[in-house]
C-alpha atoms as a PDB file:
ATOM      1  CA  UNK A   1      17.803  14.434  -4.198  1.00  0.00           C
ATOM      2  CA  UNK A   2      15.693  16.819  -1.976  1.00  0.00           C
ATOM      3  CA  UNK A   3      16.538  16.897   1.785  1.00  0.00           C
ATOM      4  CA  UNK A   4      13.665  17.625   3.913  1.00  0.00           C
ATOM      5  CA  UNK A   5      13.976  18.133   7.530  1.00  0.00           C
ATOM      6  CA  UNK A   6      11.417  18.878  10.359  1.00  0.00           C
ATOM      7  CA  UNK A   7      11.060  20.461  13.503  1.00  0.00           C
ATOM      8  CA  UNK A   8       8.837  21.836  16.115  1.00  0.00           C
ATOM      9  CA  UNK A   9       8.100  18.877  18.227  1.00  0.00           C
ATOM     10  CA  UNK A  10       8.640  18.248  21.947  1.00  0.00           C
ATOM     11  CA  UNK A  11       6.826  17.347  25.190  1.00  0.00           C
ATOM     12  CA  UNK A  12       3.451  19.155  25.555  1.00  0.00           C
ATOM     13  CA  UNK A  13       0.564  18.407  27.744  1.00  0.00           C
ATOM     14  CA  UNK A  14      -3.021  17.145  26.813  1.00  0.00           C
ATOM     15  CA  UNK A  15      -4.788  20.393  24.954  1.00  0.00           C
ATOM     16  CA  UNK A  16      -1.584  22.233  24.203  1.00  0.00           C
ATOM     17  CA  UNK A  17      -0.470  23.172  20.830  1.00  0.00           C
ATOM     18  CA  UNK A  18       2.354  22.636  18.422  1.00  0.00           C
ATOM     19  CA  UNK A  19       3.729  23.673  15.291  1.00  0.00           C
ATOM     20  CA  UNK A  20       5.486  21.096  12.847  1.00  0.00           C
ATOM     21  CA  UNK A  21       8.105  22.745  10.110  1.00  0.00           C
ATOM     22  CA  UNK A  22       9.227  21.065   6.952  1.00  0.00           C
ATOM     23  CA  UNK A  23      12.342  22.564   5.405  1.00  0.00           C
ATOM     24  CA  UNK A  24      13.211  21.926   1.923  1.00  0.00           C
ATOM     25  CA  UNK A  25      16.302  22.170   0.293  1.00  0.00           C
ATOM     26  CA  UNK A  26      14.546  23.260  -2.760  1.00  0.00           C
ATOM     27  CA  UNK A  27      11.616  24.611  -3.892  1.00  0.00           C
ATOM     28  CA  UNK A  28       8.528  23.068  -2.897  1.00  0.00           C
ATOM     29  CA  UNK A  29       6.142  24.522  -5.300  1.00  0.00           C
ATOM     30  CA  UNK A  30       7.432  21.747  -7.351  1.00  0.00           C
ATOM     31  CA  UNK A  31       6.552  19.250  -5.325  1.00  0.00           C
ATOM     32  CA  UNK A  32       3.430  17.351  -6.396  1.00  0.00           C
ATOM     33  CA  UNK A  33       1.824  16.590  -3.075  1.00  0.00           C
ATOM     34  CA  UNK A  34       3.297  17.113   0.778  1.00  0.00           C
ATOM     35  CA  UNK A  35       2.491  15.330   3.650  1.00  0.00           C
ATOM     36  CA  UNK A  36       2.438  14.673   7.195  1.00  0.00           C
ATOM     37  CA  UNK A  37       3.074  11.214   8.361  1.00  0.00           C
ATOM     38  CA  UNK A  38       3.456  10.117  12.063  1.00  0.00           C
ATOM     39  CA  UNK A  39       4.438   6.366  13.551  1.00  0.00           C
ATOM     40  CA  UNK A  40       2.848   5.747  17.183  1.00  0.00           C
ATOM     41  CA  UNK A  41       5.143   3.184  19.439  1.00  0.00           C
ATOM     42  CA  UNK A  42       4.404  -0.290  17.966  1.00  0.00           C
ATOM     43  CA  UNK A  43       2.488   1.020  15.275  1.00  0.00           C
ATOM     44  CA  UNK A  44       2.370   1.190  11.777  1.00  0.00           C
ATOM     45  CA  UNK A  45       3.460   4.598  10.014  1.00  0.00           C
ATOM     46  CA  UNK A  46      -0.234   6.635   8.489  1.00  0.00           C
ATOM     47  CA  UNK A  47      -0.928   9.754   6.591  1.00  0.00           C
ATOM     48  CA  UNK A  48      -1.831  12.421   9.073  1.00  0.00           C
ATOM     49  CA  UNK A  49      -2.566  15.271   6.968  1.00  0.00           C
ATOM     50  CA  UNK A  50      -1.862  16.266   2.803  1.00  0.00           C
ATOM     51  CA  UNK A  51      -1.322  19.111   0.927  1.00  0.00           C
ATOM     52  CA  UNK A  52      -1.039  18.980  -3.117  1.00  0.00           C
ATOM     53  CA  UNK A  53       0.654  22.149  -5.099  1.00  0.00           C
ATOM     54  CA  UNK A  54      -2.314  23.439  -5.374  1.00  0.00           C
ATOM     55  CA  UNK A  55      -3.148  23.761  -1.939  1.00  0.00           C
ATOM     56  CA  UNK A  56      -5.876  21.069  -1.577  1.00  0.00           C
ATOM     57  CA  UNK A  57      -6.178  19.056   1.538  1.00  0.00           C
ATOM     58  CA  UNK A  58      -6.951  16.159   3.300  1.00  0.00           C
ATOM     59  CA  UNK A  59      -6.799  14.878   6.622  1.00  0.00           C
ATOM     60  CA  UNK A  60      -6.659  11.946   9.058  1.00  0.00           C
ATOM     61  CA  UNK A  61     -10.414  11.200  10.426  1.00  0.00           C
ATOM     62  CA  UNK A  62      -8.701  11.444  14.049  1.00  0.00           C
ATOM     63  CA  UNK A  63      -7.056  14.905  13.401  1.00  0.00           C
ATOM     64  CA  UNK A  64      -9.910  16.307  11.245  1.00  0.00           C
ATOM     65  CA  UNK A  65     -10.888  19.745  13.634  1.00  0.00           C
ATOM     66  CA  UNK A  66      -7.669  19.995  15.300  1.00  0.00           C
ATOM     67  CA  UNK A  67      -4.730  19.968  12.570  1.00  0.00           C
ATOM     68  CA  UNK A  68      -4.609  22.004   9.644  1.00  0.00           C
ATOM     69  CA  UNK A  69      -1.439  21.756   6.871  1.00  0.00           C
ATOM     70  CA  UNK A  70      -0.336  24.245   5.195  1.00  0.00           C
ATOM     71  CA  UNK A  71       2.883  25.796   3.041  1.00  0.00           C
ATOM     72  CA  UNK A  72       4.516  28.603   2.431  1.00  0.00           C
ATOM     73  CA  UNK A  73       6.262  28.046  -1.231  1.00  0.00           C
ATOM     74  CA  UNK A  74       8.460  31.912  -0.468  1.00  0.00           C
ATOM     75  CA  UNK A  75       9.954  29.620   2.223  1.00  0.00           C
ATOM     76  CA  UNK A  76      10.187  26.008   0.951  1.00  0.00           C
ATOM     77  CA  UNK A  77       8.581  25.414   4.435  1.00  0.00           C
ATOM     78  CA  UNK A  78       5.111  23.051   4.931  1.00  0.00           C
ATOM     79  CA  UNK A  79       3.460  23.461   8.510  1.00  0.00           C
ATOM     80  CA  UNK A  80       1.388  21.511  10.486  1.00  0.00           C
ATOM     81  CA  UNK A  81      -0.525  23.338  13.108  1.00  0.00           C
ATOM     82  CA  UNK A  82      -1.808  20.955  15.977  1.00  0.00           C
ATOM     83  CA  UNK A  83      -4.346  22.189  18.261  1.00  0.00           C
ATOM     84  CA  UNK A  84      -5.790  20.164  20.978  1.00  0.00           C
ATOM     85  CA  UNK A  85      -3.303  17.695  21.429  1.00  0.00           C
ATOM     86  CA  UNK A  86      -4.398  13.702  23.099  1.00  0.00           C
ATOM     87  CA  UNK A  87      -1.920  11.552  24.053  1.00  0.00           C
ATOM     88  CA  UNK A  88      -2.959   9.252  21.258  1.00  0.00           C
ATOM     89  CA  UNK A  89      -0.906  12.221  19.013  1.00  0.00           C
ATOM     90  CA  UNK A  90       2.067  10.731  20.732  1.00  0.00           C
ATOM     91  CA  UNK A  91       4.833   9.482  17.741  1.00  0.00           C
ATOM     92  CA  UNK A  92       7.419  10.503  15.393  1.00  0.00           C
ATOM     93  CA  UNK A  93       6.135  12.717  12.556  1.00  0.00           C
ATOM     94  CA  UNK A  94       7.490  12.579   9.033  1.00  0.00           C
ATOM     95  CA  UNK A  95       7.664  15.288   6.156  1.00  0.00           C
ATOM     96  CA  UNK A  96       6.537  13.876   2.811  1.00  0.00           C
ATOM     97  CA  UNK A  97       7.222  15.269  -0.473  1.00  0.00           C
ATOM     98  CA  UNK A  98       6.508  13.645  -3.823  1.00  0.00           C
ATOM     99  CA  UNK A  99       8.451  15.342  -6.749  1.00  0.00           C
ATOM    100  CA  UNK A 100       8.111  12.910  -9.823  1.00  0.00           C
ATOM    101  CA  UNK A 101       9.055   9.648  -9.157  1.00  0.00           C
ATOM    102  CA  UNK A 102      11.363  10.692  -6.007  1.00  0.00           C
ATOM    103  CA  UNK A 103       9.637  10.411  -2.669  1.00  0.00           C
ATOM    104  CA  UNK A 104      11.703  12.219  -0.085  1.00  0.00           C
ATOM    105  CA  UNK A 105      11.043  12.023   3.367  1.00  0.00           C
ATOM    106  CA  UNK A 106      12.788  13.710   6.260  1.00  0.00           C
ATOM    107  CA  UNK A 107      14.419  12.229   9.557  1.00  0.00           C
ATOM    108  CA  UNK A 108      11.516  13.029  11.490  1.00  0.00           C
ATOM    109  CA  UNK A 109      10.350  14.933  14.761  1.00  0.00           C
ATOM    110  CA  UNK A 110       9.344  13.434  18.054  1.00  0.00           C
ATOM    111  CA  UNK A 111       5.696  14.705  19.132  1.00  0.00           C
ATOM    112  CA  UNK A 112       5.172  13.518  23.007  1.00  0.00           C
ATOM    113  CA  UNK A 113       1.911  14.100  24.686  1.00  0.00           C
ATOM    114  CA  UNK A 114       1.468  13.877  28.670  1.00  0.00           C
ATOM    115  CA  UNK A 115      -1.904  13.335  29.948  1.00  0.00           C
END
């Protein structure tokens, strides 16, 4: 099993930034595809922003602009860099990894934003 675990998030106002870590406790150039997933209060967890080995990405419609995912396979480490924060970014954000048929996620990070 591969334990992931996040961290970077707080309380930040309306524009601010933040920087999401992922941690593996292995490599991650192994890992098929990486993600960032968030759940908003009363809502249903979605795919925020992807990453595959590769380094191909995707993102979000609502975070297109303002996020951008990346890794850094020296560290095990995936980022997410979040610029212009809205309080609709409020939630818990979750680090995704797919290695084979194991899909690991971490314990997540809180993300609040104050308008």
């Amino acid at each position: 099993q591969v334990q992931l675990v996040e961290s970077g998030g707080g309380l930040v106002q309306a524009g601010e930034r933040l920087r999401l870590s992922c941690t593996a406790s292995r490599s991650i150039f192994r890992f098929n595809s990486m993600a960032w997933y968030r759940q908003a209060p009363g809502k249903q967890r979605e795919l925020v922003a992807a990453i595959t080995s590769g380094g191909s990405t995707n993102y979000a419609d609502s975070v297109k602009g303002r996020f951008t995912i990346s890794k850094d396979d020296a560290k095990n480490t995936m980022y997410l860099q979040m610029n212009g924060l809205k309080s609709e970014d409020t939630g818990v954000y979750y680090c995704n990894g797919v290695w084979g048929d194991m899909n690991c996620w971490g314990q997540g990070t809180r993300v609040t934003v104050s308008s």
